[in-house]
N, C-alpha and C. Protein backbone atom coordinates (compact mmCIF):
# COMPACT_ATOMS: atom_id res chain seq x y z
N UNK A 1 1.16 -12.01 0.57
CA UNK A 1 1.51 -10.66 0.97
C UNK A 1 1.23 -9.68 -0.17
N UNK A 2 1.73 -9.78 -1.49
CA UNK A 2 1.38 -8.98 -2.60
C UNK A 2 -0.28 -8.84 -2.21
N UNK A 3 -0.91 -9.84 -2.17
CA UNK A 3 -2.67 -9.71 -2.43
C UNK A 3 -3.00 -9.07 -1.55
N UNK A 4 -2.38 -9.00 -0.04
CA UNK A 4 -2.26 -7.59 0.98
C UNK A 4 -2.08 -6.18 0.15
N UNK A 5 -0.96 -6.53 -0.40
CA UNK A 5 -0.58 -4.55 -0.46
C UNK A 5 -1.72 -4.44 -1.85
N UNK A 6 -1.86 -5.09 -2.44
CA UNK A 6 -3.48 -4.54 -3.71
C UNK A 6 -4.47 -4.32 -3.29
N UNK A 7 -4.88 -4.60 -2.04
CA UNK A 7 -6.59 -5.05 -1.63
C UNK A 7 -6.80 -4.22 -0.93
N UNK A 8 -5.54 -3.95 0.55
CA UNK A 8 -5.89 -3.16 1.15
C UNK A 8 -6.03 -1.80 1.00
N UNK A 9 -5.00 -0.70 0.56
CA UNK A 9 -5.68 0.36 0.19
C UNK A 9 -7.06 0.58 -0.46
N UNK A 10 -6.99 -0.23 -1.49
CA UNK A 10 -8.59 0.42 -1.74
C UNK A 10 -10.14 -0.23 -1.01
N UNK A 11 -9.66 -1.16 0.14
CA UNK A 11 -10.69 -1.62 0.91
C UNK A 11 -10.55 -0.55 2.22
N UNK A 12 -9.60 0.22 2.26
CA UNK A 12 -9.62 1.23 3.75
C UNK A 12 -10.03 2.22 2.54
N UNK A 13 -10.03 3.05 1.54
CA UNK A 13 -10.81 3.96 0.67
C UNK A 13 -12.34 3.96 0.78
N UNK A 14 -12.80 2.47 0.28
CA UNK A 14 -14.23 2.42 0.27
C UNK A 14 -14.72 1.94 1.23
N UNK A 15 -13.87 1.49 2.42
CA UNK A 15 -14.64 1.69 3.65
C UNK A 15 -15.14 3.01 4.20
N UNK A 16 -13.84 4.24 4.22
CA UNK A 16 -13.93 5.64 4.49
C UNK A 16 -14.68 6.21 3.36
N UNK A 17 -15.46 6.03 2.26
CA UNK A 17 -16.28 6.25 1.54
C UNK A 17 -17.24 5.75 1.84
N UNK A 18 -17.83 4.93 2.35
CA UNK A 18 -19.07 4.62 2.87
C UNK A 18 -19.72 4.66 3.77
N UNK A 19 -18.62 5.35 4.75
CA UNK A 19 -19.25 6.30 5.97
C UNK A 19 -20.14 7.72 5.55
N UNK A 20 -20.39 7.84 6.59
CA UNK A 20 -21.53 9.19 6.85
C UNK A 20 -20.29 10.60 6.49
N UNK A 21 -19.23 10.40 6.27
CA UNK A 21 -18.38 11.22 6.37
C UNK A 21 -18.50 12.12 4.94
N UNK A 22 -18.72 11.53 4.14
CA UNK A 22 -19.00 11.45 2.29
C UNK A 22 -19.69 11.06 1.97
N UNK A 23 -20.67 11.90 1.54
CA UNK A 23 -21.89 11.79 0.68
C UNK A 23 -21.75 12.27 -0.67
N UNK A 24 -22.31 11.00 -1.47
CA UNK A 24 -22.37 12.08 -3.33
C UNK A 24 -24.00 11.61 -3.87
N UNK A 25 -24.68 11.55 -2.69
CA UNK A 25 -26.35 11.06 -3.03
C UNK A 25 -27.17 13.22 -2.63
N UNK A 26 -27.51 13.45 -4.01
CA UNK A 26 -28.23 14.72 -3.58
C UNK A 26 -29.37 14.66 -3.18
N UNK A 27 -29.68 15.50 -2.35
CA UNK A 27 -30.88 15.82 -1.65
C UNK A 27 -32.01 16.66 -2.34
N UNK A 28 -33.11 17.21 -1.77
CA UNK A 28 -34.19 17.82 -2.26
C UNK A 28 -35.37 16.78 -2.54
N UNK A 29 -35.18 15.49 -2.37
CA UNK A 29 -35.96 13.93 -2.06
C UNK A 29 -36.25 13.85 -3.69
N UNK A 30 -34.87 14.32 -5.09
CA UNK A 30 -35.58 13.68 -6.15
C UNK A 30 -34.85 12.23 -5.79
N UNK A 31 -35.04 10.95 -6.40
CA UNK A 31 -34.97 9.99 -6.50
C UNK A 31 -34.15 9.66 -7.45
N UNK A 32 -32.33 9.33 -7.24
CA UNK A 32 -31.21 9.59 -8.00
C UNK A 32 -31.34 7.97 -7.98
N UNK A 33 -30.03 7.61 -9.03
CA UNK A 33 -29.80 6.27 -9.40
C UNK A 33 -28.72 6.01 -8.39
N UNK A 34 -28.31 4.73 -7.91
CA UNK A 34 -27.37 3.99 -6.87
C UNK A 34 -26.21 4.31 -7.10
N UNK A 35 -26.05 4.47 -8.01
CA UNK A 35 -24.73 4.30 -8.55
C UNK A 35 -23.94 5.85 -9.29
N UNK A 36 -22.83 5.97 -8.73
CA UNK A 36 -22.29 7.69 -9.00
C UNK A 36 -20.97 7.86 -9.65
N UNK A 37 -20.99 8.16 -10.71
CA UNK A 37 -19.76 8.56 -11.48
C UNK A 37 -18.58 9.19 -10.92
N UNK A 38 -19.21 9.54 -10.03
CA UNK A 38 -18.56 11.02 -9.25
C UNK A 38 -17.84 10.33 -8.24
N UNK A 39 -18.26 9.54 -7.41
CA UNK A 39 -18.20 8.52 -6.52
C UNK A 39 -16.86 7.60 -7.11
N UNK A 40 -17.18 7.33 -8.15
CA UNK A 40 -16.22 6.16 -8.72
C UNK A 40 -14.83 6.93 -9.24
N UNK A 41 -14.96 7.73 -10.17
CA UNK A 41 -13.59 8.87 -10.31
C UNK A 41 -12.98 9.30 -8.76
N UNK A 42 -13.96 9.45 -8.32
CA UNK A 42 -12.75 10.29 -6.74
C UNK A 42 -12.21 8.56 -5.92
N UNK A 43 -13.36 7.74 -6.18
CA UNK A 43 -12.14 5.97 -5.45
C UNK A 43 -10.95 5.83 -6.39
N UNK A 44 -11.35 6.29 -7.37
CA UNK A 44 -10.21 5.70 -8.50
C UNK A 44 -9.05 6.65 -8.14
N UNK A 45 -9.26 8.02 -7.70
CA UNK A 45 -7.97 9.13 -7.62
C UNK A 45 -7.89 9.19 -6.40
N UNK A 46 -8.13 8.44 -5.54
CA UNK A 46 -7.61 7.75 -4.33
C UNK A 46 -6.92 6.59 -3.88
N UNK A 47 -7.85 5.81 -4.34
CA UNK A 47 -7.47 4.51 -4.24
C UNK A 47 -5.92 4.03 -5.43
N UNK A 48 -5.74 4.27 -6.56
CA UNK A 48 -4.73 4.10 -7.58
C UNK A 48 -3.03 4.28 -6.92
N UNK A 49 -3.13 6.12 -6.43
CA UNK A 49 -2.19 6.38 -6.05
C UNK A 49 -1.51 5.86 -4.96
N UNK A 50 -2.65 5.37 -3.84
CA UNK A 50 -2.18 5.15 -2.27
C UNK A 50 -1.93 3.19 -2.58
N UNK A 51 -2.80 2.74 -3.46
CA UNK A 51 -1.53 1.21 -4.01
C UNK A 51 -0.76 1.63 -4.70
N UNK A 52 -0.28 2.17 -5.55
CA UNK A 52 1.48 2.66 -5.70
C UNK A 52 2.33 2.93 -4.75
N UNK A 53 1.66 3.92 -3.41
CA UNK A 53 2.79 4.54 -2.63
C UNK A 53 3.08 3.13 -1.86
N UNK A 54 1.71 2.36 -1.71
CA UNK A 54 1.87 1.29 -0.61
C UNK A 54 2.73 0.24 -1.38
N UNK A 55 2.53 0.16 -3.00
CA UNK A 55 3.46 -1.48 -3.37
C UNK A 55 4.91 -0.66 -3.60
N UNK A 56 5.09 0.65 -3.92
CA UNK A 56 6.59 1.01 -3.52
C UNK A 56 7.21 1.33 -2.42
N UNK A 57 6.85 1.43 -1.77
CA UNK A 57 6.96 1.23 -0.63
C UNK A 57 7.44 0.06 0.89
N UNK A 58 6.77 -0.95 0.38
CA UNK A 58 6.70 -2.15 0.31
C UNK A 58 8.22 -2.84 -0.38
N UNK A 59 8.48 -1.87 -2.23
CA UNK A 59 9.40 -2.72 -2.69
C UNK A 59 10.76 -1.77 -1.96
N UNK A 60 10.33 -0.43 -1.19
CA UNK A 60 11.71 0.15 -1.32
C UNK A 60 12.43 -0.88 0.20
N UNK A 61 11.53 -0.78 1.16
CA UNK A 61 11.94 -1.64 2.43
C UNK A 61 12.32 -3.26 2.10
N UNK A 62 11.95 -3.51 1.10
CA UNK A 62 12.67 -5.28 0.72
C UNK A 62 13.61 -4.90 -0.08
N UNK A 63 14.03 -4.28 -0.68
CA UNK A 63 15.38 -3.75 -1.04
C UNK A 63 16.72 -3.63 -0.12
N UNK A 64 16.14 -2.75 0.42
CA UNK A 64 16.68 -2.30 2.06
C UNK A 64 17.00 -3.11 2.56
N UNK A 65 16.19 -4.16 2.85
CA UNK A 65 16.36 -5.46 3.97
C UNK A 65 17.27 -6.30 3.05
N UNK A 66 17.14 -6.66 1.79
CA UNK A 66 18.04 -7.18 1.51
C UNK A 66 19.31 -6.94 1.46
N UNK A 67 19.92 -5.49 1.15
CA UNK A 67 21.10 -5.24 1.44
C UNK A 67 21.63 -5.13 2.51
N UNK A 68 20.89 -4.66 3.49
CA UNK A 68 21.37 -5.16 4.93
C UNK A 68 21.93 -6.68 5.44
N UNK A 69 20.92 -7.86 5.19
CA UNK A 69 21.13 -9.03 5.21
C UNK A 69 22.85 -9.23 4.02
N UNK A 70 22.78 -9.16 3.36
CA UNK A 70 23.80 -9.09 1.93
C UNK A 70 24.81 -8.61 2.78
N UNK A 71 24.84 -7.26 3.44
CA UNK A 71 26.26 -6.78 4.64
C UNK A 71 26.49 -7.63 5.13
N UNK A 72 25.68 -7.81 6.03
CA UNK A 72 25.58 -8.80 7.74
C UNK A 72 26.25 -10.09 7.60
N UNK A 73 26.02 -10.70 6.20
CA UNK A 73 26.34 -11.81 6.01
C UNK A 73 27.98 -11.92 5.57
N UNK A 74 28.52 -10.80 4.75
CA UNK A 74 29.69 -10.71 4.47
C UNK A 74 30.71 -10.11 5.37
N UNK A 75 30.16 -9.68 6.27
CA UNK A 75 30.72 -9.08 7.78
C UNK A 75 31.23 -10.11 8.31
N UNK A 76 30.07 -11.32 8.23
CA UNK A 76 29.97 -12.84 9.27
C UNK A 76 31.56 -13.31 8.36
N UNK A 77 31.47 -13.54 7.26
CA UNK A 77 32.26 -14.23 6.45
C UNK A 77 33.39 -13.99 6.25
N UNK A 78 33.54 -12.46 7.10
CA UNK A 78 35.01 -11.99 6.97
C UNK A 78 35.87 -12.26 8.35
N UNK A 79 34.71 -12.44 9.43
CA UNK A 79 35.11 -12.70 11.20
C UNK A 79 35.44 -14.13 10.70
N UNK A 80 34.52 -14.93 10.08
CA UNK A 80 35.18 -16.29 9.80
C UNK A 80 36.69 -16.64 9.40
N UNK A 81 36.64 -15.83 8.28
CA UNK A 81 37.86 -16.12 7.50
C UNK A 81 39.30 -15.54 8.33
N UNK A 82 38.78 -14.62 9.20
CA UNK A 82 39.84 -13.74 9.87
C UNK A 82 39.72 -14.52 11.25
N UNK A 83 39.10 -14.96 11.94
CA UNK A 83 39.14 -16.20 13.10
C UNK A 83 39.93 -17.15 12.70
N UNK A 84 39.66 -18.17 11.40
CA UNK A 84 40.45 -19.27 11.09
C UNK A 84 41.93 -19.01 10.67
N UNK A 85 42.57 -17.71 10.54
CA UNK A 85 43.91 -17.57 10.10
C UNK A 85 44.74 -17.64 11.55
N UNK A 86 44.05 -17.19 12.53
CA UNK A 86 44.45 -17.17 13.41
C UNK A 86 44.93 -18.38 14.55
């Protein structure tokens, strides 16, 4: 699951970067190199932030779930203890 929340944001980034949607190849037919600086700074100030929001995100809801479970369970333990006096 961790290797989920790392991979995927920046594999939905440079998928939506490699559409027709975004171009950083200039025109006028000179003959540029493959590879774009420009290209790589804007995945990086995309891609960086949206795995943070996604692995905190991620940690704030397993937090959550655990204290819920942590209630639920001491709720159970109190119907127990308060059933058996009876």
């Amino acid at each position: 699951m961790v290797v989920t929340l790392l991979y995927l944001p920046p594999t939905f980034v440079s998928t939506f970067f490699s559409t027709d949607v975004i171009k950083y190849q200039g025109g006028g037919g000179v003959l540029q190199e493959s590879f774009s600086w420009l290209a790589l700074q804007r995945w990086l100030q995309v891609s960086l932030p949206l795995m943070l929001i996604t692995c905190l995100g991620s940690w704030l809801w397993y937090s959550w779930e655990s204290k819920q479970r942590t209630k639920q369970r001491i709720v159970k333990g109190e119907k127990k203890s308060i059933s058996g006096r009876i």
